[in-house]
Protein backbone atom coordinates (compact mmCIF):
# COMPACT_ATOMS: atom_id res chain seq x y z
CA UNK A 1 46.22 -5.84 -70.21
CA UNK A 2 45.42 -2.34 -70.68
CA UNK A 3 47.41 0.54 -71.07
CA UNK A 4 48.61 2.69 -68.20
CA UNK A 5 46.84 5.39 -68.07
CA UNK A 6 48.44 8.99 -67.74
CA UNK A 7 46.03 12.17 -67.63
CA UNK A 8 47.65 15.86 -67.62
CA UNK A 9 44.89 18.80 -66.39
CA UNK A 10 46.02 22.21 -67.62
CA UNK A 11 49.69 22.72 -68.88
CA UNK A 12 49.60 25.16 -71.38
CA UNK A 13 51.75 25.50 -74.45
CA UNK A 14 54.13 23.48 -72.75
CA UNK A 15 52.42 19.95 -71.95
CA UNK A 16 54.09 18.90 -75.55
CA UNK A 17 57.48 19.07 -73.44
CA UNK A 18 55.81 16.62 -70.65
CA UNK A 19 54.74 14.51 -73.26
CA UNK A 20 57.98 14.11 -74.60
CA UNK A 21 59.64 14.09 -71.27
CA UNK A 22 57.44 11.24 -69.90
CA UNK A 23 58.27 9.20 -73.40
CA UNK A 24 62.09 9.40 -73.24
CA UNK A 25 61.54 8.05 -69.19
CA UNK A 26 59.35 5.48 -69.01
CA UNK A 27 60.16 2.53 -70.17
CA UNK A 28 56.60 1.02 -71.55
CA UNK A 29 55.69 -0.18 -74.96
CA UNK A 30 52.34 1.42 -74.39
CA UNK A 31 50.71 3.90 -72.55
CA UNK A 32 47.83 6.73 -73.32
CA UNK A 33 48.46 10.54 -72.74
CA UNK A 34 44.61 12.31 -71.89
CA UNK A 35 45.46 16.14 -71.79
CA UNK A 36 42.36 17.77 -70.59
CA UNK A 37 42.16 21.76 -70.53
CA UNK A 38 39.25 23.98 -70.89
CA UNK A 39 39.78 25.67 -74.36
CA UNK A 40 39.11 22.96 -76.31
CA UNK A 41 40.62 24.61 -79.36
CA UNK A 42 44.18 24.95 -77.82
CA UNK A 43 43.70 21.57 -76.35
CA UNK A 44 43.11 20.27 -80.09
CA UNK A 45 46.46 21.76 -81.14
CA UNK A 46 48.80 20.78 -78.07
CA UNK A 47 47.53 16.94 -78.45
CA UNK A 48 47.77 16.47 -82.33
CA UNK A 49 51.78 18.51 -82.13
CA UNK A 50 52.11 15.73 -79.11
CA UNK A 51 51.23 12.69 -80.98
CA UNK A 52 52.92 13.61 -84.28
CA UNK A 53 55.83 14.16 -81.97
CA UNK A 54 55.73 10.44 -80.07
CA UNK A 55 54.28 8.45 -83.23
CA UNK A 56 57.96 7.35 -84.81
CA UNK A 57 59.73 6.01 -81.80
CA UNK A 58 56.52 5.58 -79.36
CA UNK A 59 53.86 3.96 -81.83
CA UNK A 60 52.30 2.56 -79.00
CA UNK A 61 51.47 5.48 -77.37
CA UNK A 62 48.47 7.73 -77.97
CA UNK A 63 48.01 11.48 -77.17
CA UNK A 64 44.16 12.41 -77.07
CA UNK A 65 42.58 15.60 -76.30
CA UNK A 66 39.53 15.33 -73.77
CA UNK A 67 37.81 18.44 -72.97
CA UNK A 68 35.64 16.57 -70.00
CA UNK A 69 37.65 16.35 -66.88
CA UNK A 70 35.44 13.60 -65.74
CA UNK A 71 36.53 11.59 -69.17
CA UNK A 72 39.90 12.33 -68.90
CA UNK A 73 40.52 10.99 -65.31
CA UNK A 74 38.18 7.96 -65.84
CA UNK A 75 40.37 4.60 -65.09
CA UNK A 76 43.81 7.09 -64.88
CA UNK A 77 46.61 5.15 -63.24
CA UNK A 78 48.63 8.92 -62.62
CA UNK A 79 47.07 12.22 -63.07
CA UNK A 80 49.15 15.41 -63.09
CA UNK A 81 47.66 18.49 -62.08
CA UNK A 82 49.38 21.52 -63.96
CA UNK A 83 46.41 23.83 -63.59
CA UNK A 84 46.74 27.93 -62.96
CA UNK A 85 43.61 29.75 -62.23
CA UNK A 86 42.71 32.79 -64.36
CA UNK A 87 45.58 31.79 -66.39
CA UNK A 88 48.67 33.73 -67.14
CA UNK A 89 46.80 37.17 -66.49
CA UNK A 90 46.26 36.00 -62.57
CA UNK A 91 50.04 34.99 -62.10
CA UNK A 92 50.43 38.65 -63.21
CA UNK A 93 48.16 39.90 -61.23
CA UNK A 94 49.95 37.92 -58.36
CA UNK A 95 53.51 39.55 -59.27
CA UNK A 96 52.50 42.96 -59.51
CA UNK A 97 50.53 43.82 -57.49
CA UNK A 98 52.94 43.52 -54.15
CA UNK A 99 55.15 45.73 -55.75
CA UNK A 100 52.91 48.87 -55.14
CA UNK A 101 54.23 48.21 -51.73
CA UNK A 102 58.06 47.49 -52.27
CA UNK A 103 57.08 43.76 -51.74
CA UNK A 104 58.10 41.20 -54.61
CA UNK A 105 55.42 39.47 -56.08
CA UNK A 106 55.22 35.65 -56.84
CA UNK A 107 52.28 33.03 -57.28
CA UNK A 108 53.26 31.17 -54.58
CA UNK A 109 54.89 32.84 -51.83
CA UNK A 110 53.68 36.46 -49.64
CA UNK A 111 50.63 39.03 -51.03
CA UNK A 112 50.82 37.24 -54.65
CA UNK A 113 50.63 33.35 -52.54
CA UNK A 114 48.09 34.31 -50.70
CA UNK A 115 46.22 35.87 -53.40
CA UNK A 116 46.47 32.55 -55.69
CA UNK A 117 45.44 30.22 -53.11
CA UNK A 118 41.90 33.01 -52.37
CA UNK A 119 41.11 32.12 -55.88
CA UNK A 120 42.25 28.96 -56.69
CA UNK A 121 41.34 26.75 -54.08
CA UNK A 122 37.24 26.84 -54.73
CA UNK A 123 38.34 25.71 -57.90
CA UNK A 124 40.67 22.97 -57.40
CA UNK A 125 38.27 21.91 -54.49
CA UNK A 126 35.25 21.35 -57.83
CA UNK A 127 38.54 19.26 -59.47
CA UNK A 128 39.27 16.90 -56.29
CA UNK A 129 35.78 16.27 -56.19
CA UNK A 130 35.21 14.94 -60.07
CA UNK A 131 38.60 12.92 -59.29
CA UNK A 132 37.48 11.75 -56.05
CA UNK A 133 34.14 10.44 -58.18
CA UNK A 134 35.03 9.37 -61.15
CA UNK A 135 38.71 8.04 -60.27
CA UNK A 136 39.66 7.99 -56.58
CA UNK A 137 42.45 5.28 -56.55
CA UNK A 138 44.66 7.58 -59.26
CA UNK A 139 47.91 8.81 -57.62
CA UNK A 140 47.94 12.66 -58.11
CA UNK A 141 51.45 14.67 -59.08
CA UNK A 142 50.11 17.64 -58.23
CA UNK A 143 52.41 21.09 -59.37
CA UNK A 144 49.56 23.75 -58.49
CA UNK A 145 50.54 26.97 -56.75
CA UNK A 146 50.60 27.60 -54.00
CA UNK A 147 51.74 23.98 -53.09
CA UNK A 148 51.25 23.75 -49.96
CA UNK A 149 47.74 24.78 -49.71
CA UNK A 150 46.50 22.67 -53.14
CA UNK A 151 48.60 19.97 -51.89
CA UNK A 152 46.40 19.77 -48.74
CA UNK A 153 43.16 20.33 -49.92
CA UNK A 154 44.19 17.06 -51.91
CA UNK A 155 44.70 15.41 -49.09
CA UNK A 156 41.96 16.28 -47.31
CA UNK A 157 39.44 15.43 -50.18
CA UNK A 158 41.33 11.70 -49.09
CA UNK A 159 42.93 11.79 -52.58
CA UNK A 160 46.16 9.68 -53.29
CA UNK A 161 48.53 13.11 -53.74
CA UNK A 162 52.05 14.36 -53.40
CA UNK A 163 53.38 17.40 -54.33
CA UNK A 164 56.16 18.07 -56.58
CA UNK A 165 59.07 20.83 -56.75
CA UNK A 166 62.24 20.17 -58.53
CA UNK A 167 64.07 23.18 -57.28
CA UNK A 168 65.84 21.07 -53.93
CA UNK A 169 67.08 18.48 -55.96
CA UNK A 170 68.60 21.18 -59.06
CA UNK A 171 70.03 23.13 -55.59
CA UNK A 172 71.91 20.35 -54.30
CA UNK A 173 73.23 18.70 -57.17
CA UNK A 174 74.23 22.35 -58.43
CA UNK A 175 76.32 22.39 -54.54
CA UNK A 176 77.55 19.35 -55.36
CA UNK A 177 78.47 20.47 -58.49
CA UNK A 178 80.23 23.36 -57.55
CA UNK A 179 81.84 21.96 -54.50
CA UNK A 180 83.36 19.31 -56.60
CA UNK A 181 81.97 17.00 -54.19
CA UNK A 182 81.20 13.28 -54.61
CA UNK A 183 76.94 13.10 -54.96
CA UNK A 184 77.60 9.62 -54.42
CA UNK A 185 79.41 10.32 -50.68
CA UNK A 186 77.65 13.43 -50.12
CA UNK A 187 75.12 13.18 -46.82
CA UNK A 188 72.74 15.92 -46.30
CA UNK A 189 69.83 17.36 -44.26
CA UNK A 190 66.92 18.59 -45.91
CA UNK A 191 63.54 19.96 -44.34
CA UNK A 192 60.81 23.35 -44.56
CA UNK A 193 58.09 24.41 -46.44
CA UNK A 194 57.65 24.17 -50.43
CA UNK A 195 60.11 26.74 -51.71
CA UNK A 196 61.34 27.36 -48.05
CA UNK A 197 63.33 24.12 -47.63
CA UNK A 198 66.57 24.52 -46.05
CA UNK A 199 69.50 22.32 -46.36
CA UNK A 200 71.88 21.66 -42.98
CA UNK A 201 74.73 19.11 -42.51
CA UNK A 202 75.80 18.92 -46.27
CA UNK A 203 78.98 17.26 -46.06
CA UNK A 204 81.21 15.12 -48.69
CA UNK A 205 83.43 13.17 -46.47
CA UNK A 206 85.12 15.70 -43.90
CA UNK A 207 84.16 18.47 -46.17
CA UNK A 208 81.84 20.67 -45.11
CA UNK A 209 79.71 21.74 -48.40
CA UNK A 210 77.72 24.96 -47.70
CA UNK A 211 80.86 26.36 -46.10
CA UNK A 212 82.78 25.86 -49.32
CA UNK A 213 80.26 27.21 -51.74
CA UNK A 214 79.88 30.52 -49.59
CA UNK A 215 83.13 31.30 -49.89
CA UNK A 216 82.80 30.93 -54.03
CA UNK A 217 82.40 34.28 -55.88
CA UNK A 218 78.48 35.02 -56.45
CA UNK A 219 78.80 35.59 -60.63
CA UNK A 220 79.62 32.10 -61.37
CA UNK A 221 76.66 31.55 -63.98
CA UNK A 222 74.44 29.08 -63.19
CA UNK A 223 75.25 29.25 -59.65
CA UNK A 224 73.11 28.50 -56.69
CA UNK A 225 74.74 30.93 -54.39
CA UNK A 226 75.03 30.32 -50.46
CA UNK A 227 75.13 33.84 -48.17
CA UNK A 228 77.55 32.99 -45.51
CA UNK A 229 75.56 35.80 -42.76
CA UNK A 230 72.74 33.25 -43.66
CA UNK A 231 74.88 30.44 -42.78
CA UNK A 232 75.89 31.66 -39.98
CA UNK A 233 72.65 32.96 -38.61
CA UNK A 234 70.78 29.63 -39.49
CA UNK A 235 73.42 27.37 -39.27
CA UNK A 236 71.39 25.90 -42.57
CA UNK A 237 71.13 27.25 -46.26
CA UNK A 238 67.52 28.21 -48.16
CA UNK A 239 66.48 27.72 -51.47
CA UNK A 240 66.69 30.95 -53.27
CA UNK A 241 63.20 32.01 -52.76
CA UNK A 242 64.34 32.89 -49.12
CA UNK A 243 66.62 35.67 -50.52
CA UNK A 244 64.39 36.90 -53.72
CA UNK A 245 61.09 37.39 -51.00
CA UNK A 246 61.92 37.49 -47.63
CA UNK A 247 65.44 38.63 -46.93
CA UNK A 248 66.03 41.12 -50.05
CA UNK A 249 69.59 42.44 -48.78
CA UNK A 250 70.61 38.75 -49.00
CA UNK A 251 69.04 38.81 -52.22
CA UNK A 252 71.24 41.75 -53.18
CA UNK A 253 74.74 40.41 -51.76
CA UNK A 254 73.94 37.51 -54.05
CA UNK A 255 73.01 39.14 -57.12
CA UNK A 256 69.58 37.70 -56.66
CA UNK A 257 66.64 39.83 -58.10
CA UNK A 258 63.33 38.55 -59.21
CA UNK A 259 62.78 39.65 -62.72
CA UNK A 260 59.65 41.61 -63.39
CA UNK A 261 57.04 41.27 -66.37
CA UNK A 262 57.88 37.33 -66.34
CA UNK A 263 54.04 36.62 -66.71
CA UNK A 264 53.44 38.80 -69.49
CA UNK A 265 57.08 37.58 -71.32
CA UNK A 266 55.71 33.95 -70.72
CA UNK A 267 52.12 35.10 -71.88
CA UNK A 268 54.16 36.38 -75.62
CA UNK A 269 56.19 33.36 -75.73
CA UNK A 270 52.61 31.27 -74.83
CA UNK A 271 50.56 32.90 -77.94
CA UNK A 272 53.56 32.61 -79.92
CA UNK A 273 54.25 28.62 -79.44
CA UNK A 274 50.66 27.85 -80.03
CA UNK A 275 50.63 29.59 -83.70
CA UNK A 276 53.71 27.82 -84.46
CA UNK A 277 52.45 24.36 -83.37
CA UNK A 278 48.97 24.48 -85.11
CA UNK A 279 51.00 25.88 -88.18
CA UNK A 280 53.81 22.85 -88.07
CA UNK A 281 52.21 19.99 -86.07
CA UNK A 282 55.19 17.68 -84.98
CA UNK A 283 58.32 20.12 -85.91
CA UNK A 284 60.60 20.54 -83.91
CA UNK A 285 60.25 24.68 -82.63
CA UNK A 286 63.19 26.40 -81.40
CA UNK A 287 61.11 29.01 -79.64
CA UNK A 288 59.99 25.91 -77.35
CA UNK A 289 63.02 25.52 -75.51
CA UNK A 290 63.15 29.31 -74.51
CA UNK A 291 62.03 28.18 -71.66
CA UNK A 292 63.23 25.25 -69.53
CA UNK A 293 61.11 23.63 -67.53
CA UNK A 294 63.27 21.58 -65.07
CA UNK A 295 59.68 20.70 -63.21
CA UNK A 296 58.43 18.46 -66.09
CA UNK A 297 62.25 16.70 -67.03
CA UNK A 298 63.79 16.31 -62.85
CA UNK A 299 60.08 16.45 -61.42
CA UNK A 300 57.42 15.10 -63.09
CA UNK A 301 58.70 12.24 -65.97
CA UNK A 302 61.31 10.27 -63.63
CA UNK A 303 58.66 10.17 -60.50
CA UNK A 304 56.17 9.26 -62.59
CA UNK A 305 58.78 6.56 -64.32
CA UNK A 306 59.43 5.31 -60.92
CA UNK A 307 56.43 5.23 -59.72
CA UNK A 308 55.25 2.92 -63.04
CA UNK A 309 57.58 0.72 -62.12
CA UNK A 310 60.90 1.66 -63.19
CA UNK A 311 64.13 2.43 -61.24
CA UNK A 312 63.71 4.05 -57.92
CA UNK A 313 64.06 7.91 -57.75
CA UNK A 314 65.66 9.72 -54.91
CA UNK A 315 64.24 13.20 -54.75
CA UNK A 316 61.84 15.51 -52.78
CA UNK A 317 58.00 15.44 -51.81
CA UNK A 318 55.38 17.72 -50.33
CA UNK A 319 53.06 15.06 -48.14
CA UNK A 320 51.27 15.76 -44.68
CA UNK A 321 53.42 16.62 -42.38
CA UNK A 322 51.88 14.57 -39.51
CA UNK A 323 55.03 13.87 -36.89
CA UNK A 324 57.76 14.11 -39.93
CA UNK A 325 59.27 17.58 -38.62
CA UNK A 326 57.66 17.91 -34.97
CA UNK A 327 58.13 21.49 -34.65
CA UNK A 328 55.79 22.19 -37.35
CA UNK A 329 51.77 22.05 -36.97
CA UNK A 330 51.03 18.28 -38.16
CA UNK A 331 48.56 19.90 -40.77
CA UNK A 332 50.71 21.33 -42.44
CA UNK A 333 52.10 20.09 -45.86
CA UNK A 334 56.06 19.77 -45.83
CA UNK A 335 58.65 19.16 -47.85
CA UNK A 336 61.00 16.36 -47.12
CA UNK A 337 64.25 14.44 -49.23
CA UNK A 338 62.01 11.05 -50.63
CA UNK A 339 62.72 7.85 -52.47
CA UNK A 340 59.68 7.01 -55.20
CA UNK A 341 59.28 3.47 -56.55
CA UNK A 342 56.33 1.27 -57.82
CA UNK A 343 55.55 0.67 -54.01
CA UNK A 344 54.95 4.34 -53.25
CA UNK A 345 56.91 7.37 -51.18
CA UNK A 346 59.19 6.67 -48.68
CA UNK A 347 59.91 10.40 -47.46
CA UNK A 348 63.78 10.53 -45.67
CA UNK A 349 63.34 11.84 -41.84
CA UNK A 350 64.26 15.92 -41.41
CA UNK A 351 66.04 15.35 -38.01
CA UNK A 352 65.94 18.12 -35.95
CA UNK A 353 65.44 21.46 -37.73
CA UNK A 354 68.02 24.37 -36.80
CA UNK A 355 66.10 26.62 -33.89
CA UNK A 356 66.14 29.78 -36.19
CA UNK A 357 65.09 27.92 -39.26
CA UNK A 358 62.46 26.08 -37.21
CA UNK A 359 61.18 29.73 -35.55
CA UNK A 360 60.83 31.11 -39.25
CA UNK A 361 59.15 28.10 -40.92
CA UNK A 362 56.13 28.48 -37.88
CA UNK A 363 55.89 31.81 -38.83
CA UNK A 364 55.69 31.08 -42.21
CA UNK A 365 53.60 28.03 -41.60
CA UNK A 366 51.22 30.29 -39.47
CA UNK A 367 50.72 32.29 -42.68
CA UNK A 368 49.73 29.28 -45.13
CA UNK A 369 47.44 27.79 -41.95
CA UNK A 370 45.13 31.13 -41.99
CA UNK A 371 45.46 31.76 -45.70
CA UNK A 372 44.23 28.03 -46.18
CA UNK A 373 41.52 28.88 -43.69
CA UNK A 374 40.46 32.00 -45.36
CA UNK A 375 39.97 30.31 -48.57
CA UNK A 376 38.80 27.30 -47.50
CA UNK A 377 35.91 29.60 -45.71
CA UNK A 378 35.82 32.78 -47.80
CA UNK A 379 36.62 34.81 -44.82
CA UNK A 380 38.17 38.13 -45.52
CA UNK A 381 38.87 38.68 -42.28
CA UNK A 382 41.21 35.49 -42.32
CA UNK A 383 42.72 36.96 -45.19
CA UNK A 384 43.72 39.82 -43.79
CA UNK A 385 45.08 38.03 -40.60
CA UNK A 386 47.71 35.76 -43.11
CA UNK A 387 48.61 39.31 -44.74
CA UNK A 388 49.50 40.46 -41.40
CA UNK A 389 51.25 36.85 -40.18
CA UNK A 390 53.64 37.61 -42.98
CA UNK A 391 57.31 37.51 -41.99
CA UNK A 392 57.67 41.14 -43.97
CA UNK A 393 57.26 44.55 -42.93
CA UNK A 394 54.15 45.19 -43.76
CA UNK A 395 52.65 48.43 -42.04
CA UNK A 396 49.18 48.00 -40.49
CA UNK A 397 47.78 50.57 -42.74
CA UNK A 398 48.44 48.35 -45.77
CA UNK A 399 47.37 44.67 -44.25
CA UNK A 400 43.76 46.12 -45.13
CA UNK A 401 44.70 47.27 -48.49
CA UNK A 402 46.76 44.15 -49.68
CA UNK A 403 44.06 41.84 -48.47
CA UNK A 404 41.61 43.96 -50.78
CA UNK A 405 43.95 43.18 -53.30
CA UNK A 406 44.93 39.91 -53.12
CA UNK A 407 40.77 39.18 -53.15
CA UNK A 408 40.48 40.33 -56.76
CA UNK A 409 38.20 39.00 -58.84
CA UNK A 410 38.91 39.60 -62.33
CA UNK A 411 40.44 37.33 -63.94
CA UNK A 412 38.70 34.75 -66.45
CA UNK A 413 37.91 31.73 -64.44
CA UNK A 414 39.84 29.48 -66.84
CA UNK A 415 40.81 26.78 -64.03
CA UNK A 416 42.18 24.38 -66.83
């Protein structure tokens, strides 16, 4: 029988890690790694440090560079899309520019989301279409920003596709954690919008979770903080992208600030790793664990384990929303608790979102609707209609401006 078949589009410096991620989870004698990027060059390097690094304990594994995405994805049991349009410049681009206008920036979420999903969405529309050719029964982990929208698009092109955030599951079992609560005992709630997921009802026992953790000091290190006037507003807790984008003075109370210049520090660190592998092909590099990448090791390697047929995985999905959380358009892509196995996704029921949490995810959900529109169409108008949907205060006289912005153009189109 052949090999299964694992193909990883884009990635950058650090698709070594998912190589070595997906070796040390699955459980297979054999399998073949296709990376597939557009510089060919870097591609070169980033497979041969990858093989060198599986060849002792994985000898029946390969690692092969394809340039051609229609090669690559040819007879692919998984593919995982790690792709970022215009590269680390754009995700720059996307985090700076908001802050001309006191907004934080970020590639998936407000000005800087909207402005990723205008450019990237043409593209990764070209890439579902090649898949949808060339290999249409492939199950797609897809990891593109914004999620939602690329998620959908995915969907819509009738492709096999989930998408894939590990920062719910690191939340709760950092609660947990914290709480010294049983995760074996511990029931939860779990519902929203990628990166806007709340959690409600977290309870060990009698115990209720959230409760406890909000009254824990905020410099804990490590922490996952809970603000108890969010708790009590909400009666449900965010994931920390809430605080960091759309309720700063939360952010603040919590010692939560978005860090600026993180593209261009990952952009250093990118140039940097790629000398050092081409120099020492299959050494182990310090500089690589700089950064983690909790995405690849709790996201992408035990899904992908599970879903070749080892042990089931309990964690989280973005999928169609359809009638899963009724208060939310069924177009929408949402993110739900989910169980993945060789059979598939079986995504855990929200129950009944909190009324303010379900007010602010339409709103929210309203924005990602017309900036999936606008793209979709290339309708600046539409543009400037999510810019204004946004749950921020945004004066009219820089919707205009912001829209302009998040339209730019000017980036290398370096999709892979």
């Amino acid at each position: 029988m052949n090999p299964f078949i694992i193909t990883v589009v884009g990635g950058g410096v650090f698709t070594p890690r998912l190589c070595e991620a997906l070796a040390s989870t699955i459980a297979l004698p054999e399998l073949e790694l296709r990376l597939s990027a557009r510089r060919i060059d870097r591609l070169r390097i980033l497979a041969d440090h990858s093989a060198r690094r599986l060849a002792t304990a994985h000898p029946g594994w390969s690692v092969r560079a394809v340039p051609s995405l229609e090669a690559a994805v040819e007879g692919a049991t998984l593919i995982v899309l790690l792709v970022r349009v215009g590269g680390l410049e754009a995700r720059a681009w996307d985090e700076e520019f908001p802050r001309r206008f006191g907004l934080v920036g970020d590639e998936g979420l407000g000005p800087g989301g909207i402005a990723n999903a205008w450019r990237t969405l043409p593209e990764l529309a070209g890439i579902a279409n090649v898949i949808k050719e060339t290999a249409p029964a492939a199950r797609i982990l897809n990891l593109m920003a914004p999620l939602g929208a690329t998620t959908r698009l995915l969907l819509e092109q009738g492709l096999d596709a989930v998408g894939l955030c590990e920062l719910p599951l690191v939340t709760i079992e950092t609660w947990l954690d914290q709480a010294s609560a049983s995760a074996g005992r511990a029931t939860w709630r779990y519902g929203g919008l990628n990166h806007l997921g709340w959690f409600w009802d977290v309870r060990d026992g009698d115990e209720d979770v959230l409760a406890r953790i909000a009254d824990l000091p905020v410099t804990l290190p490590g922490a996952a903080p809970v603000d108890r006037p969010t708790l009590k507003h909400f009666k449900a807790a965010p994931l920390r992208y809430f605080y960091e984008i759309f309720d700063r003075e939360a952010g603040r109370r919590l010692k939560l600030e978005r860090a600026p210049n993180r593209a261009r520090q990952l952009m250093t660190l990118s140039e940097s790793l790629l000398e050092r592998f081409a120099a020492a092909p299959g050494h182990s590099i310090p500089e690589a664990e700089a950064r983690p990448t909790p995405w690849l090791d709790r996201a992408v390697a035990p899904i992908a384990a599970a879903l070749l047929g080892g042990s089931p995985h309990a964690a989280f999905a973005n999928l169609r929303n359809g009638d899963s959380i009724p208060e939310l358009p069924p177009e929408l892509v949402v993110e739900l608790g989910a169980t993945y196995d060789a059979a598939g996704i079986s995504p855990a029921p929200a129950g009944p979102l909190p009324l303010r949490v379900s007010r602010f995810l339409r709103q929210v959900g309203e924005t990602e609707a017309l900036t999936y529109r606008a793209a979709s169409q290339r309708d600046p108008d539409l543009l400037a209609e999510a810019v204004r949907s946004l749950p921020l205060s945004i004066p009219e006289t820089q919707v205009k401006e912001l829209a302009c912005l998040a339209q730019a153009d000017n980036f290398r189109q370096e999709s892979r």
